[in-house]
PDB file of N, CA and C in Angstrom:
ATOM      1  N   UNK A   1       0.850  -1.167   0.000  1.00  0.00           N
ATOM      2  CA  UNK A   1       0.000   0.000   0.000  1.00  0.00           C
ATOM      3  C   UNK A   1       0.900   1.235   0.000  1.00  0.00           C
ATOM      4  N   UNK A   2       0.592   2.289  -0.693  1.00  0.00           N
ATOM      5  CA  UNK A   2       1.254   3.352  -0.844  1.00  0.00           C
ATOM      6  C   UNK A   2       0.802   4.044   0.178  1.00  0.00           C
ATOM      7  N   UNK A   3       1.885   5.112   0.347  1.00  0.00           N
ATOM      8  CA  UNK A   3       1.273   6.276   1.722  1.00  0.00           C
ATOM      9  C   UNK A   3       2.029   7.932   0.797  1.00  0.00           C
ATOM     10  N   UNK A   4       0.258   8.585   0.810  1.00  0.00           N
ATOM     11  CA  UNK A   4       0.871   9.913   0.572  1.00  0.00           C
ATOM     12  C   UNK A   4       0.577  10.859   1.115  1.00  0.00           C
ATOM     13  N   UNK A   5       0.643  11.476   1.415  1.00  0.00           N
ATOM     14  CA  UNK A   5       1.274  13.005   2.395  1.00  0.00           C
ATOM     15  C   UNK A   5       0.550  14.557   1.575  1.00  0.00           C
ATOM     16  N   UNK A   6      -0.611  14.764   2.250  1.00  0.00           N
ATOM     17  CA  UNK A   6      -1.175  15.593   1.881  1.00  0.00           C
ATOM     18  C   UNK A   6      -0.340  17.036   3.043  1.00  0.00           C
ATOM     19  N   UNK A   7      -0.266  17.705   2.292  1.00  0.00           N
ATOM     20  CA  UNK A   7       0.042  19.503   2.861  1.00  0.00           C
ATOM     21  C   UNK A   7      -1.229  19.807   3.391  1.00  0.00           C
ATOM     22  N   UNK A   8      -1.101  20.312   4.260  1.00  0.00           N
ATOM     23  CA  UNK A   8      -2.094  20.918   5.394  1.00  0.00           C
ATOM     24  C   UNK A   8      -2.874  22.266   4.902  1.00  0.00           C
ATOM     25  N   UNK A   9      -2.231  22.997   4.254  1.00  0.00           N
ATOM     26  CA  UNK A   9      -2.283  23.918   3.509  1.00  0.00           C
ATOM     27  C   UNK A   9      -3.220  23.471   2.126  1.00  0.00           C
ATOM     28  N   UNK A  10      -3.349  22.278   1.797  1.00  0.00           N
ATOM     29  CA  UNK A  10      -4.294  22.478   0.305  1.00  0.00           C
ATOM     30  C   UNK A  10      -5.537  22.161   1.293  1.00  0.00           C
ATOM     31  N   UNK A  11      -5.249  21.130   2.565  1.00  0.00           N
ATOM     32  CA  UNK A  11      -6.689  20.438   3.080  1.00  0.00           C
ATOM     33  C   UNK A  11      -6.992  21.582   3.289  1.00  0.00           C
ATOM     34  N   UNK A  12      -6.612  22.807   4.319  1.00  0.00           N
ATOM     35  CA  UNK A  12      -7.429  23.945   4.765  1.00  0.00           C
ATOM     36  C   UNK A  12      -8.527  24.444   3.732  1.00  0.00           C
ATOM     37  N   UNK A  13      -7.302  24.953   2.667  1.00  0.00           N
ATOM     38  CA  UNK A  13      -8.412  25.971   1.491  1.00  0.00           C
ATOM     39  C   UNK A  13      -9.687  24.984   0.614  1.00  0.00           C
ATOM     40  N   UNK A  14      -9.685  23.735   0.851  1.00  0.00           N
ATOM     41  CA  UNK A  14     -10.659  22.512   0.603  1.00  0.00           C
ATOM     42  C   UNK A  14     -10.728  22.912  -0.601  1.00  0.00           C
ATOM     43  N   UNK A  15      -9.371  22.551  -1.203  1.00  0.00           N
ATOM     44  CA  UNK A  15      -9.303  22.155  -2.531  1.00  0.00           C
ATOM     45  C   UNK A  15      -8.936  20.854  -2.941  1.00  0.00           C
ATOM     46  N   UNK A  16      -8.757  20.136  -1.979  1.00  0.00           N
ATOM     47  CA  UNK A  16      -8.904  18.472  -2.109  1.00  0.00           C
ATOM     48  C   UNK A  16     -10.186  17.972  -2.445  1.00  0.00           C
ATOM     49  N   UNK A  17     -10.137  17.373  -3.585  1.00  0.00           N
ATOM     50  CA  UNK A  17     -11.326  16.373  -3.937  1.00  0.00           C
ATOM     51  C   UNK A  17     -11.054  14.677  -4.133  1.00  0.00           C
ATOM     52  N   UNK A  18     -11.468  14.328  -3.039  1.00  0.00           N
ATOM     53  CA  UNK A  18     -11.159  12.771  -2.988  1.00  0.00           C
ATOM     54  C   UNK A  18     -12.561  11.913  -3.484  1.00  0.00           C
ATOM     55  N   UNK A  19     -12.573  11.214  -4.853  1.00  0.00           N
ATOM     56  CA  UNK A  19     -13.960  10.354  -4.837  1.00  0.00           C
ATOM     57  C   UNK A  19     -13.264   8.739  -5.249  1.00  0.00           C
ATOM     58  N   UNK A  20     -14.324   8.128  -4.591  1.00  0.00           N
ATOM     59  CA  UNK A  20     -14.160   6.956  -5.346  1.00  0.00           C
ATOM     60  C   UNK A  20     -13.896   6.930  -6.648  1.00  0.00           C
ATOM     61  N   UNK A  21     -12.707   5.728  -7.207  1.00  0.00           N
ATOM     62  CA  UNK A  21     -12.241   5.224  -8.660  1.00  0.00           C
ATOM     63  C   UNK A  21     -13.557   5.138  -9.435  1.00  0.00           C
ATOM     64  N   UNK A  22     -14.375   4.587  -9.180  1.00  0.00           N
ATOM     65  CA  UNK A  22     -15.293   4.579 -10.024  1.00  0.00           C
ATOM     66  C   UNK A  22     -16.488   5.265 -10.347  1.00  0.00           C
ATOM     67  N   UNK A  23     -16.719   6.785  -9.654  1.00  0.00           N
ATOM     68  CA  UNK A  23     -17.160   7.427  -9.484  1.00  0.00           C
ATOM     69  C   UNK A  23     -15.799   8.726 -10.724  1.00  0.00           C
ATOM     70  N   UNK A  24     -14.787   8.534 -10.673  1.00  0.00           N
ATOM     71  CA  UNK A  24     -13.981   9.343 -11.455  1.00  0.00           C
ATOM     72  C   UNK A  24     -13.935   8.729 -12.764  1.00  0.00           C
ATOM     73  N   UNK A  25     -14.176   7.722 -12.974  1.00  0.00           N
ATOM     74  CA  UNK A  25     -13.792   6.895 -14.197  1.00  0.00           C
ATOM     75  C   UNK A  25     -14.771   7.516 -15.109  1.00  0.00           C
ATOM     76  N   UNK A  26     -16.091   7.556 -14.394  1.00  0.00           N
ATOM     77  CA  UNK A  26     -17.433   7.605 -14.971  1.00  0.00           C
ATOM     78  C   UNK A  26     -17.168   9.074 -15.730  1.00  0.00           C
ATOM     79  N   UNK A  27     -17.456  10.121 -14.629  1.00  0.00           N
ATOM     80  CA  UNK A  27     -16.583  11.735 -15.013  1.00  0.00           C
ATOM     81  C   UNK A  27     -15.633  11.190 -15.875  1.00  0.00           C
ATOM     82  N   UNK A  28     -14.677  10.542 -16.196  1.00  0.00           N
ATOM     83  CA  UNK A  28     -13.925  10.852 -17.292  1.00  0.00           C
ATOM     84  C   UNK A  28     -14.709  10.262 -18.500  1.00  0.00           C
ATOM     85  N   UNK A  29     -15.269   9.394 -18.678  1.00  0.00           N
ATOM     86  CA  UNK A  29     -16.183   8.634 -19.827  1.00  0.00           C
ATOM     87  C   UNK A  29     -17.356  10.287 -20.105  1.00  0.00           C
ATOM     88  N   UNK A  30     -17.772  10.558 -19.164  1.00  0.00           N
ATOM     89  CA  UNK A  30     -18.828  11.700 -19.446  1.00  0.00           C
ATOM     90  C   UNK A  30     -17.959  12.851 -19.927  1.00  0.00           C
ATOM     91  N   UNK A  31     -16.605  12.967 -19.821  1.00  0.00           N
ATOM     92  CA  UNK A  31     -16.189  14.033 -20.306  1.00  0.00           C
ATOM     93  C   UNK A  31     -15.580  14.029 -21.943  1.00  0.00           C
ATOM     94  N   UNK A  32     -15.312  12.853 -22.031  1.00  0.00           N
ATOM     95  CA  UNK A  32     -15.000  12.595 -23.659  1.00  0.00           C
ATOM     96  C   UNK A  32     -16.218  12.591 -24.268  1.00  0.00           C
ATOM     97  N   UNK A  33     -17.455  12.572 -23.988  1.00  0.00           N
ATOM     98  CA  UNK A  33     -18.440  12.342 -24.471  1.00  0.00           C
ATOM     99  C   UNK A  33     -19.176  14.238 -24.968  1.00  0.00           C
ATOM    100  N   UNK A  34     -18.475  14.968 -24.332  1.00  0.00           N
ATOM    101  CA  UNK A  34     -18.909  16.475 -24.410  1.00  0.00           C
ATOM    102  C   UNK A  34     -18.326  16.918 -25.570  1.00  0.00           C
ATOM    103  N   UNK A  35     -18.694  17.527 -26.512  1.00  0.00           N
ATOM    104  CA  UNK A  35     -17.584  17.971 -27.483  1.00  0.00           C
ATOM    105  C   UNK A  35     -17.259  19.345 -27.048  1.00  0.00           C
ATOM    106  N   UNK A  36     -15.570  19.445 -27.842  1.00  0.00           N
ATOM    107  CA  UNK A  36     -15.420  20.797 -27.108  1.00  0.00           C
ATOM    108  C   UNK A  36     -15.954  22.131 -27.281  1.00  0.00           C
ATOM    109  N   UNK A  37     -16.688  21.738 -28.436  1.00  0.00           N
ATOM    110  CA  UNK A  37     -17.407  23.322 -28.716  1.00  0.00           C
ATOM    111  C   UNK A  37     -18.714  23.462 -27.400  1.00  0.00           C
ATOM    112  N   UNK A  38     -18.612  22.486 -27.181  1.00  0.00           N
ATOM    113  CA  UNK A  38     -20.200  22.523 -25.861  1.00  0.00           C
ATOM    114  C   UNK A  38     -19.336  22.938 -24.366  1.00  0.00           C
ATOM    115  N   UNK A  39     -18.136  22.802 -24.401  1.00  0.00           N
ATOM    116  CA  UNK A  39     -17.685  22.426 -22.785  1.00  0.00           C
ATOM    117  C   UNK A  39     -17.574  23.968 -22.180  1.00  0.00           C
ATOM    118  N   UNK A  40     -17.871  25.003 -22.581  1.00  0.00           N
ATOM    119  CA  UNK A  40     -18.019  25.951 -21.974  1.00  0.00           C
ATOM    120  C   UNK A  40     -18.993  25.952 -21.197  1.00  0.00           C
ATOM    121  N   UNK A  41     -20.232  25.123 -21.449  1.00  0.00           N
ATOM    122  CA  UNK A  41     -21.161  24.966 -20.181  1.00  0.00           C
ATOM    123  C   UNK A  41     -20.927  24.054 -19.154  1.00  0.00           C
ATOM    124  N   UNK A  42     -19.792  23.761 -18.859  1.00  0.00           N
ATOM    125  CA  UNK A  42     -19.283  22.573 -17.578  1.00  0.00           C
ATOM    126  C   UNK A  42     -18.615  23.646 -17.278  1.00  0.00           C
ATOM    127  N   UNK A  43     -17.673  24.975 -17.583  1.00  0.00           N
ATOM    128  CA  UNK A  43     -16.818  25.465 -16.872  1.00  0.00           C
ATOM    129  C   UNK A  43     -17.125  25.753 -15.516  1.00  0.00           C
ATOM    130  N   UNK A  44     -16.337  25.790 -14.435  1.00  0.00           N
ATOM    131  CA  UNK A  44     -17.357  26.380 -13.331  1.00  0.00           C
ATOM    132  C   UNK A  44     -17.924  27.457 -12.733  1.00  0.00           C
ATOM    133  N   UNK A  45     -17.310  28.557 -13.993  1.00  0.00           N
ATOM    134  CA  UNK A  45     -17.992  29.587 -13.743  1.00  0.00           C
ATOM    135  C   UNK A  45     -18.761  30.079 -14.265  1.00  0.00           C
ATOM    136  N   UNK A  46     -19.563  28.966 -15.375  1.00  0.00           N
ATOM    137  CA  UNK A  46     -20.597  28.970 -16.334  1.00  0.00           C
ATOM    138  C   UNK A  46     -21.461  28.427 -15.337  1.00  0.00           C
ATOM    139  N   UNK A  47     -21.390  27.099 -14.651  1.00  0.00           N
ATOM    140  CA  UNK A  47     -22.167  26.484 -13.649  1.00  0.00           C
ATOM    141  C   UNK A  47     -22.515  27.441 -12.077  1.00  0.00           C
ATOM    142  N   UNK A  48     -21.911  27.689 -12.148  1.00  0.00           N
ATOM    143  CA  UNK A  48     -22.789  28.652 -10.713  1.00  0.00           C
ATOM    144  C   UNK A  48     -23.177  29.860 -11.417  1.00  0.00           C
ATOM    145  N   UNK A  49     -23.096  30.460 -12.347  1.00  0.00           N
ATOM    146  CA  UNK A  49     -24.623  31.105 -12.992  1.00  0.00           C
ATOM    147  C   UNK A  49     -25.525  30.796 -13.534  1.00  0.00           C
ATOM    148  N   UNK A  50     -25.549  29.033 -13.757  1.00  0.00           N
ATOM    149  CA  UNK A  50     -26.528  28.140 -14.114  1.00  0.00           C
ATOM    150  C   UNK A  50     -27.157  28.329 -12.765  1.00  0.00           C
ATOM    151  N   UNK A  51     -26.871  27.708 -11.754  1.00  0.00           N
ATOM    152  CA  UNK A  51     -27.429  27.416 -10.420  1.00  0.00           C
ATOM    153  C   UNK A  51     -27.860  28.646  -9.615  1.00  0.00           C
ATOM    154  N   UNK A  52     -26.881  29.711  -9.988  1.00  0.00           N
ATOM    155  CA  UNK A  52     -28.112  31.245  -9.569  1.00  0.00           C
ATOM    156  C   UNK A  52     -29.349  31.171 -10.531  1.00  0.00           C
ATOM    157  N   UNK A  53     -29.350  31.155 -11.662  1.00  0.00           N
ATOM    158  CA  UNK A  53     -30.249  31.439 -12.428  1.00  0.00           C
ATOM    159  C   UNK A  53     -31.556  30.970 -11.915  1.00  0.00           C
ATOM    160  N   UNK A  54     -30.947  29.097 -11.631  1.00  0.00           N
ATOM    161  CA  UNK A  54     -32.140  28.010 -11.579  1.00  0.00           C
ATOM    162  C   UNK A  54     -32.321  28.424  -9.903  1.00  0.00           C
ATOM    163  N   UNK A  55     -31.891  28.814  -9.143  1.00  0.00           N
ATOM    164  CA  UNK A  55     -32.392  29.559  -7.260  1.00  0.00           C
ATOM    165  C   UNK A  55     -33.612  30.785  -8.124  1.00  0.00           C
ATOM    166  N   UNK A  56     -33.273  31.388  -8.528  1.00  0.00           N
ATOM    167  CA  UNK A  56     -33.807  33.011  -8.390  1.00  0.00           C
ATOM    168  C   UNK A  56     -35.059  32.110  -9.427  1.00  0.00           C
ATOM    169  N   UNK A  57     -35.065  31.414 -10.098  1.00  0.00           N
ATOM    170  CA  UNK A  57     -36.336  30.538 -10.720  1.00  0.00           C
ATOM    171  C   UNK A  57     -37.340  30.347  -9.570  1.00  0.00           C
ATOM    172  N   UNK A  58     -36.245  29.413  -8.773  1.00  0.00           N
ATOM    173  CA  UNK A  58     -37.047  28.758  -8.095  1.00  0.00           C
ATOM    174  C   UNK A  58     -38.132  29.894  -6.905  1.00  0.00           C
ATOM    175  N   UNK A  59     -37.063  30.749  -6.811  1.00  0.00           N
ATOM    176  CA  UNK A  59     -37.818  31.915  -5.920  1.00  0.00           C
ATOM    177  C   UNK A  59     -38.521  32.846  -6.394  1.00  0.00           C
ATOM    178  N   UNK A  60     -39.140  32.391  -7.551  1.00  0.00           N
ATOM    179  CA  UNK A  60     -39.596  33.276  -8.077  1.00  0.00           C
ATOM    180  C   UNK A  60     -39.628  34.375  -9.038  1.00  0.00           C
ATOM    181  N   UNK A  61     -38.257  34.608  -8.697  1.00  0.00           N
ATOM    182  CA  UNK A  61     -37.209  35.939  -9.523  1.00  0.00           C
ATOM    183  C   UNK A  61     -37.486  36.133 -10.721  1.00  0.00           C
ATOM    184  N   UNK A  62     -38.456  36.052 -11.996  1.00  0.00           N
ATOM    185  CA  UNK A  62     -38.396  36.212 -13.224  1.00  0.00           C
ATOM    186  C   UNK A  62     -39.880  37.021 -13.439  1.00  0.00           C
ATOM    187  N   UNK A  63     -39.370  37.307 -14.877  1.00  0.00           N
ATOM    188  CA  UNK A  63     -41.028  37.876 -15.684  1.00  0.00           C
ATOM    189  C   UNK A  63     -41.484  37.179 -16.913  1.00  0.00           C
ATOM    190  N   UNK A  64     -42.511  37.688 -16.858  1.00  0.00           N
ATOM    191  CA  UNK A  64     -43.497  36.865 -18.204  1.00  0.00           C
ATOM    192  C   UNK A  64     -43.218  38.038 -18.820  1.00  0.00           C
ATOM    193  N   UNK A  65     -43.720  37.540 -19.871  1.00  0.00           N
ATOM    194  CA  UNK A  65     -44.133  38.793 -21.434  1.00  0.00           C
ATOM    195  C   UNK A  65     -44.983  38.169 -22.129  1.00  0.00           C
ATOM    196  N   UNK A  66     -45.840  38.720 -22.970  1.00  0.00           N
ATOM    197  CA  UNK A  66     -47.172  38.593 -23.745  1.00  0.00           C
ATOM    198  C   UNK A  66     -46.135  37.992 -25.248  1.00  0.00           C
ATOM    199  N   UNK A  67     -45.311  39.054 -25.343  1.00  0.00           N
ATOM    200  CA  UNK A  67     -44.939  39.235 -26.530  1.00  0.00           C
ATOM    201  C   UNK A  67     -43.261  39.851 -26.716  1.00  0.00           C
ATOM    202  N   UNK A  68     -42.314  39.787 -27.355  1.00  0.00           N
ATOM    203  CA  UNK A  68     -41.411  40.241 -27.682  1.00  0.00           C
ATOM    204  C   UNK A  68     -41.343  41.222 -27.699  1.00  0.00           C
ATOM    205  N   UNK A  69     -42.213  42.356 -28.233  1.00  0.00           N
ATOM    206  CA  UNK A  69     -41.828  43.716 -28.051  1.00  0.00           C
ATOM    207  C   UNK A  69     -42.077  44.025 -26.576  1.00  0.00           C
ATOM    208  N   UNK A  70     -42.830  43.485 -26.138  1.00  0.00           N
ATOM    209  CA  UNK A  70     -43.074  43.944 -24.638  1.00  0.00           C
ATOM    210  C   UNK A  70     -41.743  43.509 -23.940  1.00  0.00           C
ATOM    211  N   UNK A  71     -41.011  42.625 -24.211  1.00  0.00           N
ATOM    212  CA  UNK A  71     -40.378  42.013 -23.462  1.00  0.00           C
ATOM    213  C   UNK A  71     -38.494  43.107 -24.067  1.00  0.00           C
ATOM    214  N   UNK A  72     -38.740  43.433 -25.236  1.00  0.00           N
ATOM    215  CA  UNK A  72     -37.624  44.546 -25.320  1.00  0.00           C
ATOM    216  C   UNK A  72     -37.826  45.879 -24.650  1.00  0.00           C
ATOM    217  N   UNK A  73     -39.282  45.889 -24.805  1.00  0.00           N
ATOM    218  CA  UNK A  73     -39.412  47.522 -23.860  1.00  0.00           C
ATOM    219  C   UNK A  73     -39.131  47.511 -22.670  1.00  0.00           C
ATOM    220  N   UNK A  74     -39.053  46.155 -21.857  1.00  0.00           N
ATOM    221  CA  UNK A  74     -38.391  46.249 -20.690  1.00  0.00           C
ATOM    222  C   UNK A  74     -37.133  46.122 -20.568  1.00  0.00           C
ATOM    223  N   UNK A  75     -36.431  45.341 -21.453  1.00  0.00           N
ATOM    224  CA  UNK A  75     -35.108  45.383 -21.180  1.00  0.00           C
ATOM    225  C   UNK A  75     -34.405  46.832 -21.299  1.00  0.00           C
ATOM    226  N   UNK A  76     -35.144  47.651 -22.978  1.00  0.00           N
ATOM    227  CA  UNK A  76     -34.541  49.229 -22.338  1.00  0.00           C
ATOM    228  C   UNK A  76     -35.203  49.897 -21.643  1.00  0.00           C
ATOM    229  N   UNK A  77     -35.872  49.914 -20.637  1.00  0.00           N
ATOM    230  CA  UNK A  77     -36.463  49.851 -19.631  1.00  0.00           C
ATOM    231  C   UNK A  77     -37.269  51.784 -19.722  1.00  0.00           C
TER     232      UNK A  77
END
């Protein structure tokens, strides 16, 4: 059995990600499977403005519109 020696310093800032082998394998099979013109929506700073978006959904946060022009007259408000 191997023994390795984590720095105290990466555990603090919890940038360690430890998963099961086969739980990573899978992530790598799902990641060849993305083409790269799509993988800008996995980045992770594409994904937590996915996940604000889909909160402020969930709370409610949005508007309807009848129609397109209605819906430009609000954007220039």
């Amino acid at each position: 059995m191997a023994t390795i020696t984590i720095p105290r310093d990466l555990m603090k800032k919890g940038d360690l990600v430890i998963i099961p082998r086969k739980e990573y394998e899978e992530f790598l099979n799902l990641k060849k499977i993305i083409s790269k013109d799509q993988s800008w929506f996995w980045t992770k700073e594409w994904q937590e403005k996915e996940n604000e978006a889909d909160e402020s959904f969930r709370k409610g946060k949005y508007k309807e519109f009848k129609n397109v022009k209605d819906l430009i007259k609000d954007l220039h408000g």
